[in-house]
N, C-alpha and C. Protein backbone atom coordinates (compact mmCIF):
# COMPACT_ATOMS: atom_id res chain seq x y z
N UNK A 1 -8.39 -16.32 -2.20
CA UNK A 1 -7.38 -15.92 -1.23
C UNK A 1 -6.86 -14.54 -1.62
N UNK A 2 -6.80 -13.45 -0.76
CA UNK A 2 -6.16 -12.31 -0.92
C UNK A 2 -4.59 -12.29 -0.89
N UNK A 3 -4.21 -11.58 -2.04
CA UNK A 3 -2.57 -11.73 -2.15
C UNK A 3 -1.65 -11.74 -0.89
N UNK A 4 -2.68 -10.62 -0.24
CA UNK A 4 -1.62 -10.80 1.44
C UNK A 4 -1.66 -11.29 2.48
N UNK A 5 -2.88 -12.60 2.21
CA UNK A 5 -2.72 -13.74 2.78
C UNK A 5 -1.41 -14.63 2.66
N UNK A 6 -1.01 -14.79 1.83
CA UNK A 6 0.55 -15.38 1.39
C UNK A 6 1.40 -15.29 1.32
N UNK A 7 1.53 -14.20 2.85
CA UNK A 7 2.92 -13.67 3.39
C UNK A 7 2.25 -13.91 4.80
N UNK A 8 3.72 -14.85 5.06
CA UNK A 8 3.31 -15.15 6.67
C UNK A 8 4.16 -14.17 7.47
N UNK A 9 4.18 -14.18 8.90
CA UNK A 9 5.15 -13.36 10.01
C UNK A 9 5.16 -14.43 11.06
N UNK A 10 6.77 -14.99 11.24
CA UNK A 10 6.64 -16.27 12.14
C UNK A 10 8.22 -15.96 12.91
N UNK A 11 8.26 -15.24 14.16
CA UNK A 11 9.43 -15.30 14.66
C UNK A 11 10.50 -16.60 14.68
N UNK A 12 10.11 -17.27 14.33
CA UNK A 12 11.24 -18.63 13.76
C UNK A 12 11.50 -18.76 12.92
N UNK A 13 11.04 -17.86 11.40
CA UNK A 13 11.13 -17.99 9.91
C UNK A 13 11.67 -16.49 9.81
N UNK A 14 12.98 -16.72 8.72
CA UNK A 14 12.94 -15.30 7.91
C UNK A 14 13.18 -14.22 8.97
N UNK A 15 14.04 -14.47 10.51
CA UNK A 15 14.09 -13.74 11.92
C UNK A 15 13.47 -12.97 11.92
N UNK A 16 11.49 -13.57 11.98
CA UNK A 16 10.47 -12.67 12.21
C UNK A 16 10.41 -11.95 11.03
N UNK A 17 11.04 -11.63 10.18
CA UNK A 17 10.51 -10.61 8.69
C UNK A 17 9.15 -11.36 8.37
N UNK A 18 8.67 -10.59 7.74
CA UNK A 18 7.63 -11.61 6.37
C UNK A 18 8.14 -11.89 5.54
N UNK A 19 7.20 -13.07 5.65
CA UNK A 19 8.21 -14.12 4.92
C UNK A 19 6.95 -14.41 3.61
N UNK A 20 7.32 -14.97 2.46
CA UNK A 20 7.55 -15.57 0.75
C UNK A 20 8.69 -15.10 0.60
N UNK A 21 9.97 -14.88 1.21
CA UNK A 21 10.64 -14.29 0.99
C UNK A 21 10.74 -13.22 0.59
N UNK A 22 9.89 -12.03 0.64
CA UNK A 22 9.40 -10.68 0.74
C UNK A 22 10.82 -9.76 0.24
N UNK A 23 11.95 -9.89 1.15
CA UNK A 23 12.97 -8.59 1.19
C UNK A 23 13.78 -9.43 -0.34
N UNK A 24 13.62 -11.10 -0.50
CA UNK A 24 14.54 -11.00 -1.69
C UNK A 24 13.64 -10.65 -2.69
N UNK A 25 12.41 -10.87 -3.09
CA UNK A 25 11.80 -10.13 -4.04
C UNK A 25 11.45 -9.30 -4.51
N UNK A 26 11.34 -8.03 -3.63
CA UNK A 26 11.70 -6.93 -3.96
C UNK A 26 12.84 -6.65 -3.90
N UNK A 27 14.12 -7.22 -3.61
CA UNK A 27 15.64 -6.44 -3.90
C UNK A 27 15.58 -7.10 -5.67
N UNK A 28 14.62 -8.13 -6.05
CA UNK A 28 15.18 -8.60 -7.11
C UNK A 28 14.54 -7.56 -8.02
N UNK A 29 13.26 -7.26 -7.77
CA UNK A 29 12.65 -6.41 -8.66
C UNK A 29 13.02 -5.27 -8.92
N UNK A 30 14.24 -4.51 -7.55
CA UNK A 30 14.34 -3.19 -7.78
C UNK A 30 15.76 -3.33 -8.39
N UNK A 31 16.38 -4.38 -8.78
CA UNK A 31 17.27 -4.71 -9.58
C UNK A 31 17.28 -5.10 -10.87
N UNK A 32 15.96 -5.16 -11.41
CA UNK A 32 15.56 -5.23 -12.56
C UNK A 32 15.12 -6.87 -13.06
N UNK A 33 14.82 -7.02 -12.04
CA UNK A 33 14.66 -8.92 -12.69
C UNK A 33 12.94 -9.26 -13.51
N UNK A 34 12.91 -9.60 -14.07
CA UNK A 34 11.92 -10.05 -14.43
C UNK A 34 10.57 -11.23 -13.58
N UNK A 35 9.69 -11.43 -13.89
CA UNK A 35 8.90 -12.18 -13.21
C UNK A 35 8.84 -13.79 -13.20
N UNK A 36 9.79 -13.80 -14.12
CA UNK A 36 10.35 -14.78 -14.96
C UNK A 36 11.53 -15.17 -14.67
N UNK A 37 11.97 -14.50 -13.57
CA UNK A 37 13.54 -14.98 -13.60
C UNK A 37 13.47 -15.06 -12.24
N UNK A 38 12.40 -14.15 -11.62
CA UNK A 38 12.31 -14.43 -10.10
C UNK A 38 11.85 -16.06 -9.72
N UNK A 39 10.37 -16.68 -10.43
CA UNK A 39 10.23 -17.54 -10.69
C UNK A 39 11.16 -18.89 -10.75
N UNK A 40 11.76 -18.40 -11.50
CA UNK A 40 12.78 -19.33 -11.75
C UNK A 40 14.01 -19.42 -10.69
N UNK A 41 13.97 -18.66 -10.06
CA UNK A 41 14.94 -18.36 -8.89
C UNK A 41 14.58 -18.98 -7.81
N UNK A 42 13.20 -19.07 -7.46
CA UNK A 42 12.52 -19.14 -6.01
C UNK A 42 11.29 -20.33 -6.86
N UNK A 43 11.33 -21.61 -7.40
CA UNK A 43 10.57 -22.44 -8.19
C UNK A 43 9.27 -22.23 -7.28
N UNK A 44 9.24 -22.55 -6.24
CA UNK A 44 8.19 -22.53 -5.05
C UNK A 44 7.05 -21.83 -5.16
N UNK A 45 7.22 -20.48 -5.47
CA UNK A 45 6.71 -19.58 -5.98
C UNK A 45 5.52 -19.21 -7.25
N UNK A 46 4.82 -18.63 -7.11
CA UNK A 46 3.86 -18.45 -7.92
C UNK A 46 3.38 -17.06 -8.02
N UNK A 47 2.95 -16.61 -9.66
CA UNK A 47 3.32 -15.05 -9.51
C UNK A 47 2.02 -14.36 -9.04
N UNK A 48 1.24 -15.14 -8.02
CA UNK A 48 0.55 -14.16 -7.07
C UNK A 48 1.30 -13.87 -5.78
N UNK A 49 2.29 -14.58 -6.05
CA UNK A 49 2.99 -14.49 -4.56
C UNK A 49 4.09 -13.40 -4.60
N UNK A 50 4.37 -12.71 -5.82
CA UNK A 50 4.96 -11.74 -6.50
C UNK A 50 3.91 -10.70 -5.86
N UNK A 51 3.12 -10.73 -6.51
CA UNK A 51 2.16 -9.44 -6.32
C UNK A 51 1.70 -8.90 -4.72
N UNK A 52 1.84 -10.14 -3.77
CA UNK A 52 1.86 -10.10 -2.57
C UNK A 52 3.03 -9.52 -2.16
N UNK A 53 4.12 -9.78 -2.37
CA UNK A 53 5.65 -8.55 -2.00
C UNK A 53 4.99 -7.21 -2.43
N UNK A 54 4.73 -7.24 -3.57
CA UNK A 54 4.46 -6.00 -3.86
C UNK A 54 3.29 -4.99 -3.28
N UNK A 55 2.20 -6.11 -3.06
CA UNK A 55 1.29 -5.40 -2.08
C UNK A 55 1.29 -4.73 -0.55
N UNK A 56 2.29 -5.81 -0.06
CA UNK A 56 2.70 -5.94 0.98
C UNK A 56 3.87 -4.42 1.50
N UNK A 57 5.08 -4.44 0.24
CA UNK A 57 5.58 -3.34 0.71
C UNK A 57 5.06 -1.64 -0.14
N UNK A 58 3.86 -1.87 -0.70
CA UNK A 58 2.99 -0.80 -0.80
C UNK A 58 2.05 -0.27 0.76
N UNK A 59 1.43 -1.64 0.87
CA UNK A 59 0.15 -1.16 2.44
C UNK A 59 1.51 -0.78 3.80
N UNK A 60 2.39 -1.02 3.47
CA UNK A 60 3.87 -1.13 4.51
C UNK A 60 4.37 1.13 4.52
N UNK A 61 4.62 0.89 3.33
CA UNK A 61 4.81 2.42 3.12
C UNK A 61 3.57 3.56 2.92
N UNK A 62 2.85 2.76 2.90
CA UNK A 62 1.07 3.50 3.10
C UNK A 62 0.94 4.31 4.33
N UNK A 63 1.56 5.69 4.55
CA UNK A 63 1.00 6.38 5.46
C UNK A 63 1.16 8.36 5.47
N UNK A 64 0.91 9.03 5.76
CA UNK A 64 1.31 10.16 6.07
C UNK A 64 2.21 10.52 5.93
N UNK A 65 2.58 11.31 5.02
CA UNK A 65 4.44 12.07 5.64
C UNK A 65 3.89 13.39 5.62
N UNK A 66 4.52 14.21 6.79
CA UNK A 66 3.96 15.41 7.30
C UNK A 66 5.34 16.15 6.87
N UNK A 67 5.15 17.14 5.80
CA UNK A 67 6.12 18.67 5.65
C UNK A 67 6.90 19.17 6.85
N UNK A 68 8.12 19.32 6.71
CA UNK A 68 8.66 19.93 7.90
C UNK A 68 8.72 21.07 7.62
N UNK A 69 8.59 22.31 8.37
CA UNK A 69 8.76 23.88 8.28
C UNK A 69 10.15 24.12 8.03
């Protein structure tokens, strides 16, 4: 299974966000949490499903930014 298989998008879950809970795992990571504490936060979880947030808001910000004059 590819990591970003394990982020769903379900307008009845998560109001349409992607969902593993995506936006709390990266607010936890950019807060300094460990993988280990996320884990332990979200039991459900498994740390490919970590790497999927992370993939997820990498291919998300994956594009062009064009220089302004």
């Amino acid at each position: 299974m590819n990591d970003l298989d394990r982020i769903t998008i379900n307008s009845n879950q998560c109001g349409g966000r992607p969902c593993i809970r995506v936006k709390d795992v990266l607010d936890m990571i950019a807060g300094g949490a460990t993988q280990g504490k996320i884990l332990a936060d979200f039991p459900d979880l498994q740390p490919e499903h970590i790497r999927a947030c992370i993939a997820y808001a990498a291919r998300y910000l994956d594009h062009t930014v064009r220089a302004t004059a």
